[in-house]
Structures are given as structure tokens and as C-alpha cells.
N, C-alpha and C. Protein backbone atom coordinates (compact mmCIF):
# COMPACT_ATOMS: atom_id res chain seq x y z
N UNK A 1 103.86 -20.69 9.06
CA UNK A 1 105.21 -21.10 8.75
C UNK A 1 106.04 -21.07 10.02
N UNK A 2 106.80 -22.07 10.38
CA UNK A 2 107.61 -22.32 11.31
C UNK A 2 109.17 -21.53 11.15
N UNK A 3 109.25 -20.66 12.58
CA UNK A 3 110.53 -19.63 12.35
C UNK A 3 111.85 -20.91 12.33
N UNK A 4 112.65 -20.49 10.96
CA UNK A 4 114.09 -21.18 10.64
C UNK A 4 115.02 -21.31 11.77
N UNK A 5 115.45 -22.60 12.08
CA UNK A 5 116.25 -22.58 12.76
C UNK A 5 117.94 -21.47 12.67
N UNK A 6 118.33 -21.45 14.13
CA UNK A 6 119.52 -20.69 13.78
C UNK A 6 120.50 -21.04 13.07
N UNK A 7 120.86 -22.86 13.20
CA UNK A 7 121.27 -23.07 12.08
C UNK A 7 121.17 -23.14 10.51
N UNK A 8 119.88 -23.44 10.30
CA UNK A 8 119.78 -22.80 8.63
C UNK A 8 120.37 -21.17 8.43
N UNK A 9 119.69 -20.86 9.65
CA UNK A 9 120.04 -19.22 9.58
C UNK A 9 121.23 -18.69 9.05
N UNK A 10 122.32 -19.44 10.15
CA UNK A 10 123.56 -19.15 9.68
C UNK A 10 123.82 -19.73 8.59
N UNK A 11 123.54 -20.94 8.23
CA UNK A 11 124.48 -21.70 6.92
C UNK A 11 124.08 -20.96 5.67
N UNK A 12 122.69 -20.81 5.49
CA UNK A 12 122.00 -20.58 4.20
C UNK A 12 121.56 -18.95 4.20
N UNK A 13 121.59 -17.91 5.29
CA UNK A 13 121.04 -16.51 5.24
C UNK A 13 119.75 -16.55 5.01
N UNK A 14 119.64 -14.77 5.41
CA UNK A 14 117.71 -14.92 5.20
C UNK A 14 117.41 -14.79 4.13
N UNK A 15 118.34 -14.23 2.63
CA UNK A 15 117.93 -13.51 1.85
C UNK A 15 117.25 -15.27 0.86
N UNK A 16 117.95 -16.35 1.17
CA UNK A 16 117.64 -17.85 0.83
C UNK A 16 116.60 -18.25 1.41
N UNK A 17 116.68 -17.83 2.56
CA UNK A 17 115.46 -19.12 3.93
C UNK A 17 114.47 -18.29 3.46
N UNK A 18 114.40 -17.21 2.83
CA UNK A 18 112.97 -16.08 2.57
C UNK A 18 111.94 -17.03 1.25
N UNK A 19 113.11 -17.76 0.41
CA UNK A 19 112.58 -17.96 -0.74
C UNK A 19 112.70 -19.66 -0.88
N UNK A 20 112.08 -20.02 0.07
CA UNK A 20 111.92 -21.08 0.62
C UNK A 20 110.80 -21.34 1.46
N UNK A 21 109.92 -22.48 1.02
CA UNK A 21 108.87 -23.17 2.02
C UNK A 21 108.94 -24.27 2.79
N UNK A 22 109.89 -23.58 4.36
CA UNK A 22 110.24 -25.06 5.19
C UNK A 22 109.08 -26.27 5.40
N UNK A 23 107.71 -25.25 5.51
CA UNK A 23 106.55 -26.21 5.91
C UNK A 23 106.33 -27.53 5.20
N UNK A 24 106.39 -26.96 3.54
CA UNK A 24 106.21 -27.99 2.75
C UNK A 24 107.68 -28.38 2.50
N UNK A 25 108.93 -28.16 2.55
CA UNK A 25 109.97 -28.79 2.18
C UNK A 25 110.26 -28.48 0.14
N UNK A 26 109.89 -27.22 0.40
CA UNK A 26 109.57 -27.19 -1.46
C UNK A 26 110.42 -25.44 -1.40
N UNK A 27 110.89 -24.98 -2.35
CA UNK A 27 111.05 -23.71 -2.81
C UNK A 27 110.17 -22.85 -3.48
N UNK A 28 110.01 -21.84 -3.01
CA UNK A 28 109.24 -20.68 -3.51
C UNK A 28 109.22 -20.83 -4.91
N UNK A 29 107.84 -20.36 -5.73
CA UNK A 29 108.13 -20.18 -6.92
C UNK A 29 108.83 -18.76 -7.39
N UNK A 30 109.42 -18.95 -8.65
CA UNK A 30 110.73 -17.71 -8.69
C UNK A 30 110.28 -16.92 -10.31
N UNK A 31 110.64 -15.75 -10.26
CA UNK A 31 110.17 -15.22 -11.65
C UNK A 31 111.44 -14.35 -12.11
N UNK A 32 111.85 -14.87 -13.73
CA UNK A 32 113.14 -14.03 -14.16
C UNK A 32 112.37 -13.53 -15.70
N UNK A 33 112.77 -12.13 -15.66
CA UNK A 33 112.70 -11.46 -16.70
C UNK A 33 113.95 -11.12 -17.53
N UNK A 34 113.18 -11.86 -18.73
CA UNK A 34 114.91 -12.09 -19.78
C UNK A 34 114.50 -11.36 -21.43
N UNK A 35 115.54 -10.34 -22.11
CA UNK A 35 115.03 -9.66 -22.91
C UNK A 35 116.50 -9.89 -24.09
N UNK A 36 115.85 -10.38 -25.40
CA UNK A 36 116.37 -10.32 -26.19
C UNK A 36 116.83 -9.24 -27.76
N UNK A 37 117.15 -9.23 -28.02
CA UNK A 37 117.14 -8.35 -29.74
C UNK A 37 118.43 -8.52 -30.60
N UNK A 38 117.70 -8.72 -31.77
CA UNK A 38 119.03 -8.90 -32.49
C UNK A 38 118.73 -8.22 -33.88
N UNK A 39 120.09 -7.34 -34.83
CA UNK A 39 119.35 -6.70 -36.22
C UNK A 39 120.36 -7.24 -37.30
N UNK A 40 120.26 -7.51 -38.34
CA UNK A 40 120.91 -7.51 -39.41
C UNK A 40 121.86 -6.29 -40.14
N UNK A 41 122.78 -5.81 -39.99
CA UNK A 41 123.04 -4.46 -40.22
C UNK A 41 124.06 -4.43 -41.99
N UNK A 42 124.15 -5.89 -42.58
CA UNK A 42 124.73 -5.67 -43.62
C UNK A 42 124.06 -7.04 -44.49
N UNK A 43 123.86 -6.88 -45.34
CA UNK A 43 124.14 -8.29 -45.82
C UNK A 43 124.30 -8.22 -47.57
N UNK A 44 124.92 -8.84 -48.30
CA UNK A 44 124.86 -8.86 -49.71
C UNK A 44 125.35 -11.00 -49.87
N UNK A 45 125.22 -11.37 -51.14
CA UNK A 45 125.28 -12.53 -51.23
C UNK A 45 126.29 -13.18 -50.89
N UNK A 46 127.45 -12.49 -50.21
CA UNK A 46 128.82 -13.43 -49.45
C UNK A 46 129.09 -13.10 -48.09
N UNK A 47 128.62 -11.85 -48.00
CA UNK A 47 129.00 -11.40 -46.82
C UNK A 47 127.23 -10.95 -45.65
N UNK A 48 127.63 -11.07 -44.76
CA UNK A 48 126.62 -10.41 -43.74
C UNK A 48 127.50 -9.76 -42.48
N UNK A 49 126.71 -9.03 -41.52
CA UNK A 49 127.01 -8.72 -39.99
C UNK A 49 126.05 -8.57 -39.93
N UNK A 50 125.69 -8.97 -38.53
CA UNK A 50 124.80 -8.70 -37.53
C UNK A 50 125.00 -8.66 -35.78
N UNK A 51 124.19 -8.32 -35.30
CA UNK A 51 124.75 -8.01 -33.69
C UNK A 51 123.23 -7.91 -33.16
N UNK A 52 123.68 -8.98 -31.69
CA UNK A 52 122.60 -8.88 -30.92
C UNK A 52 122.98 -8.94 -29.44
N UNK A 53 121.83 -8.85 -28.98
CA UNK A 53 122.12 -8.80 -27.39
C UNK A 53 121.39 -9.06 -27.01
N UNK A 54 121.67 -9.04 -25.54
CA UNK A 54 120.54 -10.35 -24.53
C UNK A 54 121.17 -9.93 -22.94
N UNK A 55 119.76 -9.61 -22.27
CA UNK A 55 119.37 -9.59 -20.86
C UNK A 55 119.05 -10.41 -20.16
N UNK A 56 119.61 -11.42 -19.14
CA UNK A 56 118.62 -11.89 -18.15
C UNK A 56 118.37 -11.44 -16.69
N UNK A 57 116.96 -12.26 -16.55
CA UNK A 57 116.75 -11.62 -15.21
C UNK A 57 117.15 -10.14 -14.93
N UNK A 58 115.97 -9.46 -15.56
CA UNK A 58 115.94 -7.79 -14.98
C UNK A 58 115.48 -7.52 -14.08
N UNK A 59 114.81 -8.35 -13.41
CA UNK A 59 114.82 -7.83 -11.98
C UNK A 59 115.49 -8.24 -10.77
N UNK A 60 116.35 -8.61 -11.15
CA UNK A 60 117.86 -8.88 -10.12
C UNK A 60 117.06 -9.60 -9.32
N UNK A 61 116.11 -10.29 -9.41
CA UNK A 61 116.19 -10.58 -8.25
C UNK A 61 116.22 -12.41 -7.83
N UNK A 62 116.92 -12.43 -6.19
CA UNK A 62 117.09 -14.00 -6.15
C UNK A 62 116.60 -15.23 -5.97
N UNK A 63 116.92 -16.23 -6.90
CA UNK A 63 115.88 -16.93 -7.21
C UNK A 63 116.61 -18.53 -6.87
N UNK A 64 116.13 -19.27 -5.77
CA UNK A 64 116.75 -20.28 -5.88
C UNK A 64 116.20 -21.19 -6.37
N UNK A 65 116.67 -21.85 -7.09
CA UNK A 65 116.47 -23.28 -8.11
C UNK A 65 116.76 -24.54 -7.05
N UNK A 66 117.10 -24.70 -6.25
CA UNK A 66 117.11 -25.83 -5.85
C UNK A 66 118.03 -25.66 -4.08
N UNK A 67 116.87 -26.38 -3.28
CA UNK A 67 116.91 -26.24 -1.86
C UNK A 67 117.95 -27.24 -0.99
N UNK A 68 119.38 -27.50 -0.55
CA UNK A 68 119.86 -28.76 0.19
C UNK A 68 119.24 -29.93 -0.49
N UNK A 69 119.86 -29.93 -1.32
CA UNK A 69 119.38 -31.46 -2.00
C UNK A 69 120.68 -31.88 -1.52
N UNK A 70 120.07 -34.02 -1.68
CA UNK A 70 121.39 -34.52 -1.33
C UNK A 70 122.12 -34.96 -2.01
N UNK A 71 122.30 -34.37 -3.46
CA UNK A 71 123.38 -34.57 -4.43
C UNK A 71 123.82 -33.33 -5.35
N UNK A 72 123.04 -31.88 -5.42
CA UNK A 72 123.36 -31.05 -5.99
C UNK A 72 123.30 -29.83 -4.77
N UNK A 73 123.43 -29.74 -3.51
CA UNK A 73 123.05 -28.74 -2.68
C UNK A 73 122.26 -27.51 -3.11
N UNK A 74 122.30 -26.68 -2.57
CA UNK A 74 121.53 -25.63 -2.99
C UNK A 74 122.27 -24.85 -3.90
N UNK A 75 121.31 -24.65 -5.24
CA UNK A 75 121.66 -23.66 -6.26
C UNK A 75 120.68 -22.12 -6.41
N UNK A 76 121.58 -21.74 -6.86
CA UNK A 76 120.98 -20.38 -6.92
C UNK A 76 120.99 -19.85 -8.43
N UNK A 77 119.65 -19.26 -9.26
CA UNK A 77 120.03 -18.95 -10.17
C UNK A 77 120.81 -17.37 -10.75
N UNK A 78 121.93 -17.95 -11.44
CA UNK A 78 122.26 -16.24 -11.79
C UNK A 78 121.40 -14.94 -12.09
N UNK A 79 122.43 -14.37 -11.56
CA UNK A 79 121.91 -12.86 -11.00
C UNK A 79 122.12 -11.94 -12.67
N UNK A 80 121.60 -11.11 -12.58
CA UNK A 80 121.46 -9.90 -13.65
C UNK A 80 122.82 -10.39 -14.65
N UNK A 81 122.63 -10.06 -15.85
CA UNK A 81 123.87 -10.72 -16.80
C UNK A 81 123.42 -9.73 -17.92
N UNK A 82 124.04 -9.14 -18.71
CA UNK A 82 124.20 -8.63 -20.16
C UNK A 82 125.26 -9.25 -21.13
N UNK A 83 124.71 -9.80 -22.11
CA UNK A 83 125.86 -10.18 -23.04
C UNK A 83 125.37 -9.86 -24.60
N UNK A 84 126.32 -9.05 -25.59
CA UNK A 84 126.10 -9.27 -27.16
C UNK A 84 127.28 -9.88 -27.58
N UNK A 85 126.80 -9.71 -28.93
CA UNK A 85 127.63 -10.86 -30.06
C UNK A 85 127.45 -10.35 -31.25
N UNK A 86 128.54 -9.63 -32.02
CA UNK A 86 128.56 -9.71 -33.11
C UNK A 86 128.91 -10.67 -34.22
N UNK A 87 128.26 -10.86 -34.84
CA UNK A 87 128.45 -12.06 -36.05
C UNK A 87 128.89 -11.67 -37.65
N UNK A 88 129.98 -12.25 -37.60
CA UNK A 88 130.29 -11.67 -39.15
C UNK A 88 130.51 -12.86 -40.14
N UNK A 89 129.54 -12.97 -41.43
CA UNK A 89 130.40 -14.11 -42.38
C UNK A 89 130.75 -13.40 -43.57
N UNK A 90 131.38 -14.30 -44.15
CA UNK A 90 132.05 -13.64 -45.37
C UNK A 90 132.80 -15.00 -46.24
């Protein structure tokens, strides 16, 4: 592999140029670990609740999706995220 120029260096950092294959002009392949669960905690024939939640990417770690392209530049995919949701009908 050919050492990155200083300009990529500066524009894009190493923690990007790392996860990247200048030789071939292609991006590293990237791995995200994403964890779901969700429970039912009520339900009768009008009403329900339930609540779930959701992890992505547990291992923080960075993953770019797409290298200086010439219409979407370089993307990066999001980093560590937690989100739930409770759901209520009635």
C-alpha cells in the first residue's frame, strides 16, 4: 500500500485514510453491531403498551460508507446511538 499523501492526510485524517484502500480506490470493508428488543407489557382487547429499544453499532467503531465520491463526498456511518419507544393504543 502506497503511504497517503499529505494532502489526503490533512483533508480526510488518519482515523478515515486507515479505512480505506488507496491501491484499489475502494473502502475497507466495515462491520456494525446492532441489537434490538422489544416486550409487550399490557394488553387487553382495546388497549395495549409496549416498549422497545434498539442499539446500533456497539462497537463504536468507524466505518466509512463511502470514499470522495463526485456527487455524495465522503460519508461516514453513524457512530454508537441508543434509542426506545414506548407505544401505547387505546
Amino acid at each position: 500500500m502506497q503511504k497517503p499523501s499529505s494532502v489526503l492526510l490533512a483533508q480526510f485524517g488518519p482515523e478515515i485514510l486507515r479505512r480505506i484502500n488507496l491501491d484499489r480506490g475502494r473502502v475497507r470493508p466495515s462491520f456494525s453491531l446492532d441489537v434490538a428488543a422489544g416486550a409487550e407489557l399490557y394488553r387487553n382487547e382495546q388497549r395495549s403498551a409496549a416498549v422497545e429499544i434498539q442499539s446500533n453499532d456497539l462497537t463504536s467503531r468507524l466505518n466509512v460508507v463511502n470514499f470522495a465520491s463526485l456527487f455524495s463526498g465522503t460519508a461516514i456511518a453513524p457512530q454508537r446511538s441508543i434509542s426506545a419507544r414506548v407505544k401505547l393504543t387505546f
